[in-house]
C-alpha atoms as a PDB file:
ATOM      1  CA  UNK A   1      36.479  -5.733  20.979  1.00  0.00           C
ATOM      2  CA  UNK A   2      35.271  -4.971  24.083  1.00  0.00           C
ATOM      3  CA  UNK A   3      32.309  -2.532  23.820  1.00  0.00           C
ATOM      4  CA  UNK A   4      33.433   0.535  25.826  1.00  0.00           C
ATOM      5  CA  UNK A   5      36.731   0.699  23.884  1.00  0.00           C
ATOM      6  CA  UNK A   6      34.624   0.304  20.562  1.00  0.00           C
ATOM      7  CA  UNK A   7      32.635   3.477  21.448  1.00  0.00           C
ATOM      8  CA  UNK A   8      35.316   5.405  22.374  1.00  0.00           C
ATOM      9  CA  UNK A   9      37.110   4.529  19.508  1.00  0.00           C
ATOM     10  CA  UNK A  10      33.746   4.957  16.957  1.00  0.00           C
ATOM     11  CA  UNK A  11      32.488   8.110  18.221  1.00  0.00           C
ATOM     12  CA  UNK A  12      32.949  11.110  16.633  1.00  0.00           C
ATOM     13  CA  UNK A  13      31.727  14.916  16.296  1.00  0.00           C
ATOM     14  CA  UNK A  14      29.006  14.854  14.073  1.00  0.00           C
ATOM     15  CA  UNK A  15      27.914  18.399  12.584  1.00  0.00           C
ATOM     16  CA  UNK A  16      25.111  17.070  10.663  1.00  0.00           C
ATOM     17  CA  UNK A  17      21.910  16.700  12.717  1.00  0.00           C
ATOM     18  CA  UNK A  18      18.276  15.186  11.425  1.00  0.00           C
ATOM     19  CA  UNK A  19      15.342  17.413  12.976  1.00  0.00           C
ATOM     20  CA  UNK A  20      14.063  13.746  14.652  1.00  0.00           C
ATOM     21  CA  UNK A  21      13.385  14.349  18.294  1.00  0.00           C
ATOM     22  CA  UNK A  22      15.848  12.883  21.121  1.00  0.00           C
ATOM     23  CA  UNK A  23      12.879  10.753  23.194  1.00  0.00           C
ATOM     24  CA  UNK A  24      12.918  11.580  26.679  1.00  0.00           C
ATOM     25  CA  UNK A  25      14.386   8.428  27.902  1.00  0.00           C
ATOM     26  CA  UNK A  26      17.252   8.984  25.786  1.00  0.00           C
ATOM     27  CA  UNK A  27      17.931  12.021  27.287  1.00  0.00           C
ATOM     28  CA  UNK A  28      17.801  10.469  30.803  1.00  0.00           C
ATOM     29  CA  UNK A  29      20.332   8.208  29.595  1.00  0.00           C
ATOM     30  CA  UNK A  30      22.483  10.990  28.756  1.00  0.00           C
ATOM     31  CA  UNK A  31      21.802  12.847  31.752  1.00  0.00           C
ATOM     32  CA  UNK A  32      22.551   9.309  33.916  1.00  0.00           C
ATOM     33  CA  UNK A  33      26.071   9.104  32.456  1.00  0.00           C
ATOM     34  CA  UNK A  34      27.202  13.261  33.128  1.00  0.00           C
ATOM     35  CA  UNK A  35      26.120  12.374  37.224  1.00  0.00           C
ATOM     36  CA  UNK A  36      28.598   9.512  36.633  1.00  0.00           C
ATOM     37  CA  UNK A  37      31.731  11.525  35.662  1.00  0.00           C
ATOM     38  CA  UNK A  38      34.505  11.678  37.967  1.00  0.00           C
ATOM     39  CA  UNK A  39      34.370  14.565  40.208  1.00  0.00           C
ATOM     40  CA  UNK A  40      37.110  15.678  42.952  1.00  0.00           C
ATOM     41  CA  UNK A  41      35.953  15.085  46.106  1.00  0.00           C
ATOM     42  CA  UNK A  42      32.268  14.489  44.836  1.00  0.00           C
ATOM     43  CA  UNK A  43      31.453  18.183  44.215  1.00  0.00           C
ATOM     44  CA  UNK A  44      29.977  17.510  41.193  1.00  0.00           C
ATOM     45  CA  UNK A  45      30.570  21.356  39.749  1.00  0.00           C
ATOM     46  CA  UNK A  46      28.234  21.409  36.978  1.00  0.00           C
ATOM     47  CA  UNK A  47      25.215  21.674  35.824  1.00  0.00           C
ATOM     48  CA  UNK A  48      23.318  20.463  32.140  1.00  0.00           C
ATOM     49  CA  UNK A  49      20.545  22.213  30.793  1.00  0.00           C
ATOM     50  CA  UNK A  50      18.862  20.512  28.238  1.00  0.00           C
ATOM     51  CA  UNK A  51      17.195  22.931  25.670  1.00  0.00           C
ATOM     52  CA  UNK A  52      14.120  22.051  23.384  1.00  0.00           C
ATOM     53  CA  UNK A  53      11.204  24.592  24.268  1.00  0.00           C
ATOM     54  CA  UNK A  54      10.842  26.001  20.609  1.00  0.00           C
ATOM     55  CA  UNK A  55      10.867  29.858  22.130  1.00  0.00           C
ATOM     56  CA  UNK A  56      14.138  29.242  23.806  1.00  0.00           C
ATOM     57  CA  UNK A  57      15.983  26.901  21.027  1.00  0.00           C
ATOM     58  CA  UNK A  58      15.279  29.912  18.505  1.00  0.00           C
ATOM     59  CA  UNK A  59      16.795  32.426  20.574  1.00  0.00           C
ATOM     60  CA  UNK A  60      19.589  30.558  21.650  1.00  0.00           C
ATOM     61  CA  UNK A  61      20.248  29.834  17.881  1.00  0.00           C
ATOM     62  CA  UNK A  62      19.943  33.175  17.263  1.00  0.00           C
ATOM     63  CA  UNK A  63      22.953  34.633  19.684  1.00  0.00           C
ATOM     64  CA  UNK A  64      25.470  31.593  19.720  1.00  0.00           C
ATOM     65  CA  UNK A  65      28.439  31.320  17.483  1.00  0.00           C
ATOM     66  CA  UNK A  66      27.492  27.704  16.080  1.00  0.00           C
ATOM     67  CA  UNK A  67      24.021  28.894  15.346  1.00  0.00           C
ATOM     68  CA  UNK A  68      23.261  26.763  12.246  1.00  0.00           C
ATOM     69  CA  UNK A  69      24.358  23.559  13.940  1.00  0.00           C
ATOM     70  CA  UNK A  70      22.324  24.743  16.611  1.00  0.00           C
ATOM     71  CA  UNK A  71      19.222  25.780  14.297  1.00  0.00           C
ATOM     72  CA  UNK A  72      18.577  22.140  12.959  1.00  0.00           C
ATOM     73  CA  UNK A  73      19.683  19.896  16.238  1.00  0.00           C
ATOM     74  CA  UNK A  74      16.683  18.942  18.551  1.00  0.00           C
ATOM     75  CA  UNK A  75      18.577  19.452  21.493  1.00  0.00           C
ATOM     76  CA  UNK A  76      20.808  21.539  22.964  1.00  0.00           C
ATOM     77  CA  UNK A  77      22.794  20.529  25.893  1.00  0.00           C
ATOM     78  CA  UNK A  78      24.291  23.993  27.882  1.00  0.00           C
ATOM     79  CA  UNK A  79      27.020  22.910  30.047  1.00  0.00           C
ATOM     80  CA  UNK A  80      27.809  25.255  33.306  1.00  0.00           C
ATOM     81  CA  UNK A  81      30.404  25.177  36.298  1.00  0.00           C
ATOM     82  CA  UNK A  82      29.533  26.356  39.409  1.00  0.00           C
ATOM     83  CA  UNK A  83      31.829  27.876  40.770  1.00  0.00           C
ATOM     84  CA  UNK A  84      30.645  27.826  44.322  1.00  0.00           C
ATOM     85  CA  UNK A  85      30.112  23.785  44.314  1.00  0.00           C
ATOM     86  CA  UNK A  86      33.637  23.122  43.680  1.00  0.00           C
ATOM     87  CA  UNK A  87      37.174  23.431  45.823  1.00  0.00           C
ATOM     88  CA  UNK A  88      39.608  23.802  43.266  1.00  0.00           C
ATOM     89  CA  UNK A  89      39.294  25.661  39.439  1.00  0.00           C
ATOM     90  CA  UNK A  90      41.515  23.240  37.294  1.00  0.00           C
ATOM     91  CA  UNK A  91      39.754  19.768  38.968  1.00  0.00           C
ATOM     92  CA  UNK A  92      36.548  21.459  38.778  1.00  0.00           C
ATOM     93  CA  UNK A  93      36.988  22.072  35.095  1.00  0.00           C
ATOM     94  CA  UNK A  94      38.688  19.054  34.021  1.00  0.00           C
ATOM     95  CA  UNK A  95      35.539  17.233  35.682  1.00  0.00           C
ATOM     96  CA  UNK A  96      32.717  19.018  33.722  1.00  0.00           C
ATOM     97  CA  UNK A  97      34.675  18.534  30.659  1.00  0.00           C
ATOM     98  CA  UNK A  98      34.824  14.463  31.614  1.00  0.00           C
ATOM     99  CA  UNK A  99      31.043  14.934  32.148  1.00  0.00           C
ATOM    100  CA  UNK A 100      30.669  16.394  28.905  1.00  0.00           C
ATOM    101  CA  UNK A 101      32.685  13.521  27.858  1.00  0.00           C
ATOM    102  CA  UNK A 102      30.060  11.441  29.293  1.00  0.00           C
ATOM    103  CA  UNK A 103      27.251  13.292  27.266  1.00  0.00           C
ATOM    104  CA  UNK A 104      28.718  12.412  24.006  1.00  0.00           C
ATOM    105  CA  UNK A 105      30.175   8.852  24.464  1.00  0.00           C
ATOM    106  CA  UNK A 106      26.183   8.372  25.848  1.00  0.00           C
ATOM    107  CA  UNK A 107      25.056   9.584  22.752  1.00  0.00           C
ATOM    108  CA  UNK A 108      27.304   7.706  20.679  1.00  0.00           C
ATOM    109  CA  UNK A 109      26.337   4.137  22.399  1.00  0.00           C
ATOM    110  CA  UNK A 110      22.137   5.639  22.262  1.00  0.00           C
ATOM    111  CA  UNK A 111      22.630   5.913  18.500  1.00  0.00           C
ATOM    112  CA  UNK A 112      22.399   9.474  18.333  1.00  0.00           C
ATOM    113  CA  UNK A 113      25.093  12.276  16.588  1.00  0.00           C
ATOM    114  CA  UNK A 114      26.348  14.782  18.798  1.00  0.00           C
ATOM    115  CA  UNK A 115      28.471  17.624  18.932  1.00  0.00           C
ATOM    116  CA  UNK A 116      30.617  19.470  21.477  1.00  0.00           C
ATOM    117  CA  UNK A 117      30.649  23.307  20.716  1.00  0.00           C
ATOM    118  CA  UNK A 118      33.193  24.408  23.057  1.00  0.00           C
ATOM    119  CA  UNK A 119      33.313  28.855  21.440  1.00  0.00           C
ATOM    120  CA  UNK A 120      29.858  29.764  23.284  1.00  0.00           C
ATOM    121  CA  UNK A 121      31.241  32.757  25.410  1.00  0.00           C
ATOM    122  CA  UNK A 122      30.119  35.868  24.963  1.00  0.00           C
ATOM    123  CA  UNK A 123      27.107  38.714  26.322  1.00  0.00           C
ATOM    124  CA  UNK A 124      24.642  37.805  24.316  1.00  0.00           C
ATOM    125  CA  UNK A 125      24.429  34.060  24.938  1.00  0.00           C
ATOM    126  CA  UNK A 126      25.186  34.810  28.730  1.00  0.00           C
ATOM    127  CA  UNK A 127      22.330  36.956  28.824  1.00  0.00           C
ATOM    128  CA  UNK A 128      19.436  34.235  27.109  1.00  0.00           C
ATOM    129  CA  UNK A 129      21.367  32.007  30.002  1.00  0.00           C
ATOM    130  CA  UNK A 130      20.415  34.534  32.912  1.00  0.00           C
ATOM    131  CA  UNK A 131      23.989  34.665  33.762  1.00  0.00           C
ATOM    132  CA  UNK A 132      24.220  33.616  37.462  1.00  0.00           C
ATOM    133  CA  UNK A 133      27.179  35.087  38.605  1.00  0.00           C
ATOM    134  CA  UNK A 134      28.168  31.634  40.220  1.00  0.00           C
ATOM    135  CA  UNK A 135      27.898  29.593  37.325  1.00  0.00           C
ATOM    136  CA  UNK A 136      30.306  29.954  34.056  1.00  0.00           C
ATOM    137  CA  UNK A 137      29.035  28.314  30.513  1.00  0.00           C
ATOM    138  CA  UNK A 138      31.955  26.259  29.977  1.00  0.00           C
ATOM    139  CA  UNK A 139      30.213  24.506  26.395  1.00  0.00           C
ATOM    140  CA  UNK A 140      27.142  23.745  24.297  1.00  0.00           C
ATOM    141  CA  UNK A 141      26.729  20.186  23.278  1.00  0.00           C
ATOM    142  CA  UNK A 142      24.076  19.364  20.211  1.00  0.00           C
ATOM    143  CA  UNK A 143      22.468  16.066  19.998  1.00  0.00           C
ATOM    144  CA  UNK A 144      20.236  14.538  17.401  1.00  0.00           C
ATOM    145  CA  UNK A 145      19.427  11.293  15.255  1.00  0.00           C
ATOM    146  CA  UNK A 146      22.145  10.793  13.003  1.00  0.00           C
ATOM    147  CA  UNK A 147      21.598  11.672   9.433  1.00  0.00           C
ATOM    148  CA  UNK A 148      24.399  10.222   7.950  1.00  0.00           C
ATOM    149  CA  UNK A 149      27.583   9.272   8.796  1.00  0.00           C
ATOM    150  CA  UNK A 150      30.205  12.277   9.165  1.00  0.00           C
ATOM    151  CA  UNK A 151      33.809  12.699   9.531  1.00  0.00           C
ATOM    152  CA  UNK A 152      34.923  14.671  12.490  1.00  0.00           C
ATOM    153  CA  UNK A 153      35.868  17.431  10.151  1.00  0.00           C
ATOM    154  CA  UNK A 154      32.753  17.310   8.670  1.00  0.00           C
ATOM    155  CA  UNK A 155      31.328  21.049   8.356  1.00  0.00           C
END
């Protein structure tokens, strides 16, 4: 089979995480394959933040909805549209979600488990963001070495 159909077709959303670190190149990798996405007109809407600082991955735990998945994955990918970068809402939102895409098919072929957490609204996590009031947290992805192999409805 050819190899990009076999990841698409092998990856899944995996909601049990080791505490093994993602290694930076890995996470260049990941970040490689988001800039890829399609994007109307090149606008590129979005924005990734990777977070791992300790201080920050403790309070973010502590005020998102998924906060134990959150609490043992290394790294937490926060996923933003700006909404000043882009031209039109819908495109603009069906491209960070194919860059989010990206991010976990990425992860998938690197080896590592990853999850897209897509209920993150809300004041509290908007406020340990800094809320700019031209970007919009559209979802949280978590990424870690697998532990063991999970069914997508794995809790």
């Amino acid at each position: 089979m050819n190899e990009v159909l076999r990841v698409i077709r092998d990856r899944r959303s995996i909601r049990r995480f080791t505490r093994a670190d993602v290694s930076d190149s890995e996470l260049t990798a990941i970040r490689e394959a988001e800039r890829w996405a399609l994007s109307g007109e090149n606008t590129q809407p979005r924005q990734f933040v990777a977070v791992r600082s300790v201080g920050k991955y403790a309070t973010l735990a502590r005020v998102a909805p998924q906060n134990r998945m959150i609490e043992i994955a290394s790294v937490t990918i926060v996923v933003l549209y700006n909404c000043r970068s882009g031209y039109d809402r819908v495109k603009d939102l069906q491209s960070v979600r194919a860059a989010t895409e990206n991010t976990l098919l990425a992860a998938h072929s690197l080896g590592l488990a990853a999850c897209w957490l897509r209920k993150v609204r809300g004041p509290e996590i908007e406020r340990f963001l800094e809320d700019d009031s031209d970007e919009e947290l559209v979802a949280l992805t978590q990424s870690d070495v697998l532990a063991k192999p999970c069914s997508a409805t794995s809790p």
